[in-house]
Protein backbone atom coordinates (compact mmCIF):
# COMPACT_ATOMS: atom_id res chain seq x y z
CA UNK A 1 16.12 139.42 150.08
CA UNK A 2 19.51 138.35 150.85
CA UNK A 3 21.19 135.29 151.93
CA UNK A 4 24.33 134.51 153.24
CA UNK A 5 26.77 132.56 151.45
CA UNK A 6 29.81 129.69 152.43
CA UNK A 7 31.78 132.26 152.67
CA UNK A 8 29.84 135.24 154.35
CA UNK A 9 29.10 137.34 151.37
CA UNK A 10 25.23 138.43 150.86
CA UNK A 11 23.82 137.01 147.95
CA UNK A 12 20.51 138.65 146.76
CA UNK A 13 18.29 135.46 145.95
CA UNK A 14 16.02 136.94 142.98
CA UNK A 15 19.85 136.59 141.18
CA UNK A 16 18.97 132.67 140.80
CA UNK A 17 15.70 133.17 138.94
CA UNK A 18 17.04 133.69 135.74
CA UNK A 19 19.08 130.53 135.77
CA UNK A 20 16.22 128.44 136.99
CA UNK A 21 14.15 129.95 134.23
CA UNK A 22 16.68 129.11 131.90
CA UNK A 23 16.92 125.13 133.53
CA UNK A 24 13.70 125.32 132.93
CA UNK A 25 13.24 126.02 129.21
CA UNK A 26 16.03 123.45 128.71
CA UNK A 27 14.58 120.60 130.48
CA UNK A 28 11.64 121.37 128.68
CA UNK A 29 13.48 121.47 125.21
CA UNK A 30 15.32 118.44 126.16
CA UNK A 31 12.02 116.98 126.62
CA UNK A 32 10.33 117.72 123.21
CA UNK A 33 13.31 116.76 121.50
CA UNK A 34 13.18 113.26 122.95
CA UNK A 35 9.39 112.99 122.27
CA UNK A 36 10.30 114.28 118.42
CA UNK A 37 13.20 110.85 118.69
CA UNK A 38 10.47 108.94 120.24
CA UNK A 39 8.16 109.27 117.34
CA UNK A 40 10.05 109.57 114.44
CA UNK A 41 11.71 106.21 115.75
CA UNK A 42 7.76 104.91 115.88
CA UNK A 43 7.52 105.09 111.93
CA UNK A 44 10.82 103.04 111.39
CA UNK A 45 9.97 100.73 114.17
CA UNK A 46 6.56 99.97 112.57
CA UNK A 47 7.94 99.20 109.33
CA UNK A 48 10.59 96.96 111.51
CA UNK A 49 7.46 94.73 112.72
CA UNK A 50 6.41 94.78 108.67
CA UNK A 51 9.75 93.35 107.59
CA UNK A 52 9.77 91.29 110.66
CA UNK A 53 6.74 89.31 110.12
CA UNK A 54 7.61 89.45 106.05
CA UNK A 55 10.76 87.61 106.82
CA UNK A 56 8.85 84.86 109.23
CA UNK A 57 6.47 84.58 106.19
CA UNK A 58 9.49 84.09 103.98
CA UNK A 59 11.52 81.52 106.44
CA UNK A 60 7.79 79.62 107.55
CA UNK A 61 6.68 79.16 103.43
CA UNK A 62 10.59 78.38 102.78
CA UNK A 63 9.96 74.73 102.84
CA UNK A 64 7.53 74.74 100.36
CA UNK A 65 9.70 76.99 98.01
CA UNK A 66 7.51 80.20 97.87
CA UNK A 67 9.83 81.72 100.66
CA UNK A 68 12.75 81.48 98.94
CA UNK A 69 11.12 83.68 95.75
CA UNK A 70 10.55 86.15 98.62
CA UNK A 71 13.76 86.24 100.81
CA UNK A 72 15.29 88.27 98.36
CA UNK A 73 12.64 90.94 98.74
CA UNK A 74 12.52 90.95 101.97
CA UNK A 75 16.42 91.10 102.31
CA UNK A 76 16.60 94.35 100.15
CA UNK A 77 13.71 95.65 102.84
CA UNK A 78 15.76 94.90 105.44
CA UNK A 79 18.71 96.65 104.31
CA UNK A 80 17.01 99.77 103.08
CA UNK A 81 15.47 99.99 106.40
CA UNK A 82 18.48 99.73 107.97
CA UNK A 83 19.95 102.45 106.29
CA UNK A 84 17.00 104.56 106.83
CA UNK A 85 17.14 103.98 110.79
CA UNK A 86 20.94 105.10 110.14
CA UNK A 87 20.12 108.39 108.70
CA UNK A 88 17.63 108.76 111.01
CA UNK A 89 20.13 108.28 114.07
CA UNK A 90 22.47 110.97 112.20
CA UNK A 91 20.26 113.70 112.90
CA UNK A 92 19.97 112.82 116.76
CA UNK A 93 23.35 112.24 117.58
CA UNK A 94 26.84 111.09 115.77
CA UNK A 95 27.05 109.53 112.90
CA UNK A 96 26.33 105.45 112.46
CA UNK A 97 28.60 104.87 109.72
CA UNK A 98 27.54 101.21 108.73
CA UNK A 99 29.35 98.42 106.88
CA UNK A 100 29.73 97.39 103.47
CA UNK A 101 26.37 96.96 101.39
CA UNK A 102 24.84 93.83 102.52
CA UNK A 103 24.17 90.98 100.09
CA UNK A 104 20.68 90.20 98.86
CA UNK A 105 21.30 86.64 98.03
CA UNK A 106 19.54 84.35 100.70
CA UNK A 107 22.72 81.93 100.74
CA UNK A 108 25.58 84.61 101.32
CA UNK A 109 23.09 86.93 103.40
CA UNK A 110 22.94 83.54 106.01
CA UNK A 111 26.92 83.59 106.79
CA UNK A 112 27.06 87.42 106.67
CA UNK A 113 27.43 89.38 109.86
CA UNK A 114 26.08 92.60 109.24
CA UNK A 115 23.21 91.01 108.15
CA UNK A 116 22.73 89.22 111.11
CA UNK A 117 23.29 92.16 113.34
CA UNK A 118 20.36 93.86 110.90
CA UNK A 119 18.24 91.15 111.71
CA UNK A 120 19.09 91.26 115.68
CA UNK A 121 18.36 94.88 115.51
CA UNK A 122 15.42 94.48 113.42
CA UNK A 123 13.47 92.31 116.60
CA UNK A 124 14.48 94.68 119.25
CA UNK A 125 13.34 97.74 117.02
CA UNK A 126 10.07 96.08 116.29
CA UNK A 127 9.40 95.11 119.64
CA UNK A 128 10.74 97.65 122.40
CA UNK A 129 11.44 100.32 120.12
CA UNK A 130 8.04 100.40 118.36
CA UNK A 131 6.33 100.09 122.42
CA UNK A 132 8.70 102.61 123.59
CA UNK A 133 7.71 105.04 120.12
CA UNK A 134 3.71 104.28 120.77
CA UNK A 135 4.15 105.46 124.84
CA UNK A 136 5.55 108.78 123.70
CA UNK A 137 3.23 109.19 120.77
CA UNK A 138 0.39 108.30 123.79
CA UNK A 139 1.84 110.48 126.76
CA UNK A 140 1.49 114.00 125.11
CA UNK A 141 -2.51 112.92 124.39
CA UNK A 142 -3.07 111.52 127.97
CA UNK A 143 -1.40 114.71 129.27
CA UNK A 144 -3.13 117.38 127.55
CA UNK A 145 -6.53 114.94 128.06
CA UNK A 146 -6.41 114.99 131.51
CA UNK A 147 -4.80 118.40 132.70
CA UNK A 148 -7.70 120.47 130.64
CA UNK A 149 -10.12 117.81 131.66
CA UNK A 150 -12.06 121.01 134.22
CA UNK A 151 -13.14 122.77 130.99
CA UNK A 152 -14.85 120.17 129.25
CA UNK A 153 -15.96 117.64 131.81
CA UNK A 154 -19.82 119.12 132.38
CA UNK A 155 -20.04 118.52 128.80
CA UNK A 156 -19.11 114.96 128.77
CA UNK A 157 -22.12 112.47 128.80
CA UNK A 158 -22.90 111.02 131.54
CA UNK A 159 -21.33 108.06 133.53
CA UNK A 160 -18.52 108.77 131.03
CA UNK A 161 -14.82 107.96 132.00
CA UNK A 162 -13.12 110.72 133.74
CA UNK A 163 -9.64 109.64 132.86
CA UNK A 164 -7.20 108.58 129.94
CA UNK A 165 -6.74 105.50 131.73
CA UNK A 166 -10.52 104.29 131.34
CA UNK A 167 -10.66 104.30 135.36
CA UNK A 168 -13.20 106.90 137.14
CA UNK A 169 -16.06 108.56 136.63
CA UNK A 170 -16.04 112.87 137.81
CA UNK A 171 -19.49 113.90 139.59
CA UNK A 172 -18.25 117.07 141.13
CA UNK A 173 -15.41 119.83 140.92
CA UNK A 174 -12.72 117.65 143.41
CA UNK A 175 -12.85 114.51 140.97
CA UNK A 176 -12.55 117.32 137.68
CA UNK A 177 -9.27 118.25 139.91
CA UNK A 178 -7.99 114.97 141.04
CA UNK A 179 -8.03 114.42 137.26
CA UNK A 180 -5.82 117.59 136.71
CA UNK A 181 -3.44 116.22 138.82
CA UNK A 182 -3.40 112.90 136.84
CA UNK A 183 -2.70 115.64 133.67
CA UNK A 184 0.48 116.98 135.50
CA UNK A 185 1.93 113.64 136.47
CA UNK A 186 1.96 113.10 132.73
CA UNK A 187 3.38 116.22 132.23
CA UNK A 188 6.03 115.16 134.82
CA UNK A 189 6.66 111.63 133.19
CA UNK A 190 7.56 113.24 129.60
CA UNK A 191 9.65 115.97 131.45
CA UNK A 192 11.65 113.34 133.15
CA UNK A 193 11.48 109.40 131.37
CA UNK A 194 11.47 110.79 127.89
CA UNK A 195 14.84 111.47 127.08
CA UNK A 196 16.44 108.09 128.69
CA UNK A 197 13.63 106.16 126.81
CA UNK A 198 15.16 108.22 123.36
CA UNK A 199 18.04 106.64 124.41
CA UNK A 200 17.26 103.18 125.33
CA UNK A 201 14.93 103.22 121.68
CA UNK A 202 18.33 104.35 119.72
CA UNK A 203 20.57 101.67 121.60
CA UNK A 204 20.31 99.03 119.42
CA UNK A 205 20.39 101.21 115.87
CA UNK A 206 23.66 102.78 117.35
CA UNK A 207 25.18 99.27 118.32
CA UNK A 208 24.31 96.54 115.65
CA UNK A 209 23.64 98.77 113.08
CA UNK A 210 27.22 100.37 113.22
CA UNK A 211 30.21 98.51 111.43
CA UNK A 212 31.18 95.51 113.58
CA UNK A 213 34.78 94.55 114.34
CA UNK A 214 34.15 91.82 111.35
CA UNK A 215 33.82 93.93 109.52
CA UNK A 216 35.73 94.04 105.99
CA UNK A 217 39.15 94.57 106.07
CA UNK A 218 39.43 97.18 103.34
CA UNK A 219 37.06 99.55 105.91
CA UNK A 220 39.53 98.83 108.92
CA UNK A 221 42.38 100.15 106.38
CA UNK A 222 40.29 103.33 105.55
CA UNK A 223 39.66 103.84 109.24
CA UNK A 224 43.25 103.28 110.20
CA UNK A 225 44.46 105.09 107.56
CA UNK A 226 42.08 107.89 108.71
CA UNK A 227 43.28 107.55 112.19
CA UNK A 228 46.93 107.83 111.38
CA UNK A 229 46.28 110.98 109.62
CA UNK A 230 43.92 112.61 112.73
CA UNK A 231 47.37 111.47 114.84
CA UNK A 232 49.66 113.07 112.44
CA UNK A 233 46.97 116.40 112.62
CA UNK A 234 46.79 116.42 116.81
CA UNK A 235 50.93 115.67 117.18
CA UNK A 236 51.44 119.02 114.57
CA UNK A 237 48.71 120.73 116.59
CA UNK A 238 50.32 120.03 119.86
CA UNK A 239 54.24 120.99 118.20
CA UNK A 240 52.63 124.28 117.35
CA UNK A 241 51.11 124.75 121.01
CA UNK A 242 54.78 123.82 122.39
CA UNK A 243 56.16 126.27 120.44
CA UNK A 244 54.17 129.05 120.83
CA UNK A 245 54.41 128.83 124.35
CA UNK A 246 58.37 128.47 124.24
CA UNK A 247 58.22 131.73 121.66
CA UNK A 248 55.73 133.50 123.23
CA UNK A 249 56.15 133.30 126.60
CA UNK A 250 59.62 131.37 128.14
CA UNK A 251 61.76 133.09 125.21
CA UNK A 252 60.45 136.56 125.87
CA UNK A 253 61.01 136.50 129.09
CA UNK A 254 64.39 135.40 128.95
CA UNK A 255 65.37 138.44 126.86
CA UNK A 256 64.16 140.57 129.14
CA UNK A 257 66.33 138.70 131.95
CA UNK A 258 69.22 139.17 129.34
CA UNK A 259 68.23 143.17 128.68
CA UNK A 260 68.20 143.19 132.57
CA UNK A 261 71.25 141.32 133.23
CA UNK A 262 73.15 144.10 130.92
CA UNK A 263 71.76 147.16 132.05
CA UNK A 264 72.76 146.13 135.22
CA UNK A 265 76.25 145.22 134.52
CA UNK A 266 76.52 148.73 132.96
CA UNK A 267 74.98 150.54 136.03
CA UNK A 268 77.09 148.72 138.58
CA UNK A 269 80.06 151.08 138.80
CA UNK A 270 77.68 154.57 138.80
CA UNK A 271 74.86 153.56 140.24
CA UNK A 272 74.80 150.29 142.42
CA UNK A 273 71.00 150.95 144.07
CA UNK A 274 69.80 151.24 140.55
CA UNK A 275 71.69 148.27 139.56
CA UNK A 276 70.09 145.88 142.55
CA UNK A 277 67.08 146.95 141.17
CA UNK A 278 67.74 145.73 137.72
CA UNK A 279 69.39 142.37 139.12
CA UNK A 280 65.73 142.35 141.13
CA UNK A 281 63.94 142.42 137.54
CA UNK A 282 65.86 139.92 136.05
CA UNK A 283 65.55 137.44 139.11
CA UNK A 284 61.66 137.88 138.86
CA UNK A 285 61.96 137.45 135.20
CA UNK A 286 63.82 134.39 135.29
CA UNK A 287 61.38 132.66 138.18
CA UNK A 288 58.89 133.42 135.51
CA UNK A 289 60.57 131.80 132.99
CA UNK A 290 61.46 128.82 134.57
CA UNK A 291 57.48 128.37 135.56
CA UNK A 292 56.43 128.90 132.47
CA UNK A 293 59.08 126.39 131.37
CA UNK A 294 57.92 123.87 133.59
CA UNK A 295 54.49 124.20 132.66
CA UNK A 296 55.34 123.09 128.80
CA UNK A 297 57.06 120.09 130.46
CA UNK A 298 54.02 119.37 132.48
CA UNK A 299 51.89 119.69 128.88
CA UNK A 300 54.11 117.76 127.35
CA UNK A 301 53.99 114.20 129.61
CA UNK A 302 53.28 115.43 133.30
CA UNK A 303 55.57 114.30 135.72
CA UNK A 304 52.88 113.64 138.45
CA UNK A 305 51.94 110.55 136.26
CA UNK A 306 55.16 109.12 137.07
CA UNK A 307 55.23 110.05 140.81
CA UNK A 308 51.47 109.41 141.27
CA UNK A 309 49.75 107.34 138.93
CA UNK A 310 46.70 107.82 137.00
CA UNK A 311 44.84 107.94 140.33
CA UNK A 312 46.67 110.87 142.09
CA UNK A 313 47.03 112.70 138.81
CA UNK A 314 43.29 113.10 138.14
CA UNK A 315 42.95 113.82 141.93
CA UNK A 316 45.23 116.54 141.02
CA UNK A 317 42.79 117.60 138.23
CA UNK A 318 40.06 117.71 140.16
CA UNK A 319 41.28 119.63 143.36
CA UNK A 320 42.37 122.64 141.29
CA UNK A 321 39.19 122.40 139.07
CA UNK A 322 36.34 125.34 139.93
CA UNK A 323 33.59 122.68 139.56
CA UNK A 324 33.52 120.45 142.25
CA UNK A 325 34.37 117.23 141.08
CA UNK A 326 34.36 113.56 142.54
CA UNK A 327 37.47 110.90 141.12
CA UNK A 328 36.83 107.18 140.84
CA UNK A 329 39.17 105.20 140.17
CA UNK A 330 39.83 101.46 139.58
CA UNK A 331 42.57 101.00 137.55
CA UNK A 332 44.79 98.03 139.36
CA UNK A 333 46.42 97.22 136.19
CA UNK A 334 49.32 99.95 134.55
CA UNK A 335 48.32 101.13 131.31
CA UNK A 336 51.53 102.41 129.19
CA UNK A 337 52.72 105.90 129.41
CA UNK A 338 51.58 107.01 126.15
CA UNK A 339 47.88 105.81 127.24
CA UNK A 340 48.07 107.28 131.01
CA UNK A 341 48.97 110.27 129.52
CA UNK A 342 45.93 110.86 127.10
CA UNK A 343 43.59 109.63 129.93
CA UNK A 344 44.99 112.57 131.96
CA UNK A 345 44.65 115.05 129.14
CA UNK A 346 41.26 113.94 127.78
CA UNK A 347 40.01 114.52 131.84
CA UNK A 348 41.86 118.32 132.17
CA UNK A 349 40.54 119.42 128.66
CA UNK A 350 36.80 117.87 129.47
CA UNK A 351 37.09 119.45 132.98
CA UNK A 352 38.40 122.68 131.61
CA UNK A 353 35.21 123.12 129.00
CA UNK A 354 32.88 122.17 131.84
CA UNK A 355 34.16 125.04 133.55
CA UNK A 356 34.09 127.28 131.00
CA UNK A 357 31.13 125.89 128.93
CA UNK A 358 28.83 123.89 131.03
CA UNK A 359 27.23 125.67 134.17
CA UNK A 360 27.73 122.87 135.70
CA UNK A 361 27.18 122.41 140.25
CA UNK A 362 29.32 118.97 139.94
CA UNK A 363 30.92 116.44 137.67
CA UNK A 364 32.27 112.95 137.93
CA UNK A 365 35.46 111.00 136.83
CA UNK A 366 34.89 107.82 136.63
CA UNK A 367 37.64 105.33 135.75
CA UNK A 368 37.98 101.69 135.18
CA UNK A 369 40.89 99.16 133.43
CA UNK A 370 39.93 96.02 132.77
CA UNK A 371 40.41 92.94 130.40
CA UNK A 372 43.20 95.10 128.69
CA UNK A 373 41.26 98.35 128.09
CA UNK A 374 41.11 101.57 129.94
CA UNK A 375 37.59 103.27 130.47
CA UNK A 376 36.92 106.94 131.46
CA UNK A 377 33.12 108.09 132.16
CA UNK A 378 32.81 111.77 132.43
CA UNK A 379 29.55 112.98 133.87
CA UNK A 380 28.57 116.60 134.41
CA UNK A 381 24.80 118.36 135.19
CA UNK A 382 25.32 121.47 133.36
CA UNK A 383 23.41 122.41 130.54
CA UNK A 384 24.03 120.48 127.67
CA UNK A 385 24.14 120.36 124.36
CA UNK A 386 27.87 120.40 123.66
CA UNK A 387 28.55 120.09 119.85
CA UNK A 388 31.71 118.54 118.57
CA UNK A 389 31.40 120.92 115.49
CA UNK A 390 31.44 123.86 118.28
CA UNK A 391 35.41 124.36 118.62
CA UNK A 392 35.20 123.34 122.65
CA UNK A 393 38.13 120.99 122.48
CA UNK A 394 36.31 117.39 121.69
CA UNK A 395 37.95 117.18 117.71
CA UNK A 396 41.29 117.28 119.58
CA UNK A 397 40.28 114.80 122.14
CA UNK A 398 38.64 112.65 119.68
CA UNK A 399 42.14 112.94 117.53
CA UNK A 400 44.19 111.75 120.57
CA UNK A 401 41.61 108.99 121.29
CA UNK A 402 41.68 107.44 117.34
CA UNK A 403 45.51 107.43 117.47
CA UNK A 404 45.54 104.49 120.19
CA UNK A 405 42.64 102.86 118.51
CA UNK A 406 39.72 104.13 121.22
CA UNK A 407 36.52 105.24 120.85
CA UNK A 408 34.62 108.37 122.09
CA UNK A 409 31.17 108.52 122.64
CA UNK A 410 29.19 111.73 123.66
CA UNK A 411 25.53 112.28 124.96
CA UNK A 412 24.97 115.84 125.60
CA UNK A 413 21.19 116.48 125.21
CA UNK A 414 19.80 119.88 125.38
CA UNK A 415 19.25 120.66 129.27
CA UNK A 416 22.06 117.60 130.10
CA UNK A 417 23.13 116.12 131.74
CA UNK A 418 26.32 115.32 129.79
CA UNK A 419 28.56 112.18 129.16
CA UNK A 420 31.65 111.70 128.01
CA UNK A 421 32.50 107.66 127.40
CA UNK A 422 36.47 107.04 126.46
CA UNK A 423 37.81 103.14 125.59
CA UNK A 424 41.52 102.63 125.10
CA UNK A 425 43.19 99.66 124.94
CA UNK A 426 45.77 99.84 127.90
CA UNK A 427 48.58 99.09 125.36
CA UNK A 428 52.15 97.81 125.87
């Protein structure tokens, strides 16, 4: 069968199935992978609720002295925990590179910050993340339960409860069946809750569990020192790119404008049509070579920046991208060039691999400065699991990012969708 597209072309329609097979496996792999988060996060969040109450037992008993021959215990438990959790986080997502070992002496663990954020992240862990772990460990039992509940139910004894939720009791085919569909509303809660409750369980581990901006200073040196040398890295990666363009493309064809310009000079006396011809050449040359030109300027700092502003340059972006894509843009305050300028490349080189990368229907730029710092959201629906490690372009945009002291933060699950979080101070 075929169906008519925007633009009048025929389309046979069987030509979707294989992509909506393919949506299909990753939603479904998206899925597991959360439930496989979900539960591995269950055993640390258990042991959370262990420590927890140890460390109530240590702080009630403190008064009495036995507490404080068990803070120290319980402190080392803490930390070890935390690390765990850390490691554990790792193999999910980016790396949670946490601070400097934590003391285990109850008087300098009270004034230190890490260990406070430990602790803070230790009662949300124990709490939400362990409920959070025990509804995905539960889902996957309910589901299967219920949706094969038609081939055992005439075995079940009777005035036994038809359902995982203790409610109903089947006495003919249509309740075995209304119980099915109980089984495939399960199967439709993992398929779609599961992954954002992965996320919302790994929310605190990523943010108190990370090194804090109190952190010591002889980390912030590493980390700048690091940065400075990712800079140094992107501005001899971007030289290079500026050259080889001016070598390979604007020089070359102004040597053939010059080879042009020559011949012609030579021809001019004997053979005047063939010389027009030649001068022809050597004008289309040198158009060429004046756009290619201009595109190196435009790669270098784009002059619709200038004349436009962050707004209309990203509107720019998005009219000639092949996804369709919707700008949003708050940005009353001016951030400085150097910063405008990395928001507008960070956008074209994320637009450019969701074109290329993503199978994406639609993405969205979304862009807000505020309180000194400049935020960019970039949201597509493709398919996911983009990998930093996978040569699309995100080292490079992570480079330019570290060298004004931002942060980029990526969630690309398997089946998407896929987010792209930039924060820059707005600078100077």
């Amino acid at each position: 069968m075929s169906i008519p597209t925007r633009h009048g072309e025929p389309v046979d329609a069987d030509a979707g199935r294989p992509g909506i097979r393919a949506s299909v496996i990753r939603t479904a792999e998206a899925a597991g992978a959360a439930l496989g988060q979900l539960i591995g996060g269950l055993g640390t969040a258990a042991l959370a609720l262990a420590v927890l109450f140890w460390l109530a037992v240590a702080a009630v008993t403190s008064v009495v002295g036995v507490g404080l021959l068990m803070a120290p215990a319980a402190l080392r438990a803490l930390h070890s925990l935390a690390d765990r959790e850390r490691h554990r986080l790792a193999r999910w997502g980016p790396e949670v590179i946490g601070p400097d070992p934590a003391p285990a002496r109850l008087r300098l663990a009270l004034v230190d910050p890490a260990t406070r954020r430990e602790l803070r992240w230790l009662a949300r862990h124990g709490t939400l993340g362990l409920l959070l772990g025990l509804i995905a460990l539960l889902l996957p039992l309910m589901a299967v339960r219920d949706a094969l509940f038609p081939l055992y139910w005439r075995f079940m004894p009777e005035n036994t409860t038809s359902t995982s939720l203790g409610l109903g009791d089947a006495q003919g085919w249509p309740d075995a069946l209304a119980v099915t569909l109980l089984g495939l509303g399960w199967i439709a809660i993992i398929v779609g809750l599961t992954p954002a409750m992965a996320r919302l369980q790994a929310r605190p581990g990523r943010t108190l569990l990370a090194a804090g901006p109190d952190t010591d200073l002889s980390l912030r040196v590493a980390e700048l020192t690091a940065t400075r040398a990712a800079a140094l890295d992107a501005h001899a990666t971007e030289l290079r790119r500026i050259e080889r363009s001016l070598h390979d493309g604007t020089q070359n064809r102004l040597v053939t404008v010059t080879v042009l310009l020559g011949a012609a000079r030579r021809m001019v006396a004997r053979d005047p049509a063939g010389a027009d011809e030649l001068l022809e050449r050597a004008q289309s040359a040198a158009e060429q070579a004046l756009s290619e030109l201009r595109s190196v300027a435009r790669g270098i700092l784009p002059p619709v920046l200038a004349d436009r502003g962050l707004e209309g340059a990203l509107t720019g972006l998005a009219a000639s991208c092949p996804v369709p894509c919707r700008i949003d843009v708050e940005a009353p305050e001016r951030c400085a060039a150097s910063v405008e300028a990395s928001a507008y490349f960070v956008v074209a080189e994320t637009l450019t691999n969701i074109a290329k990368h993503s199978g994406a229907t639609s993405a969205t730029v979304t862009v807000r400065s505020r309180g000194g710092r400049l935020r960019l959201d970039i949201t597509d629906d493709g398919r996911g699991g983009a990998d930093e490690a996978g040569g699309s372009g995100l080292t490079g945009i992570r480079r330019r990012i570290a060298a004004h002291d931002g942060t980029l933060d990526l969630a690309s699950p398997p089946g998407g969708p896929t987010t792209l979080k930039v924060d820059m101070p707005c600078g100077l």
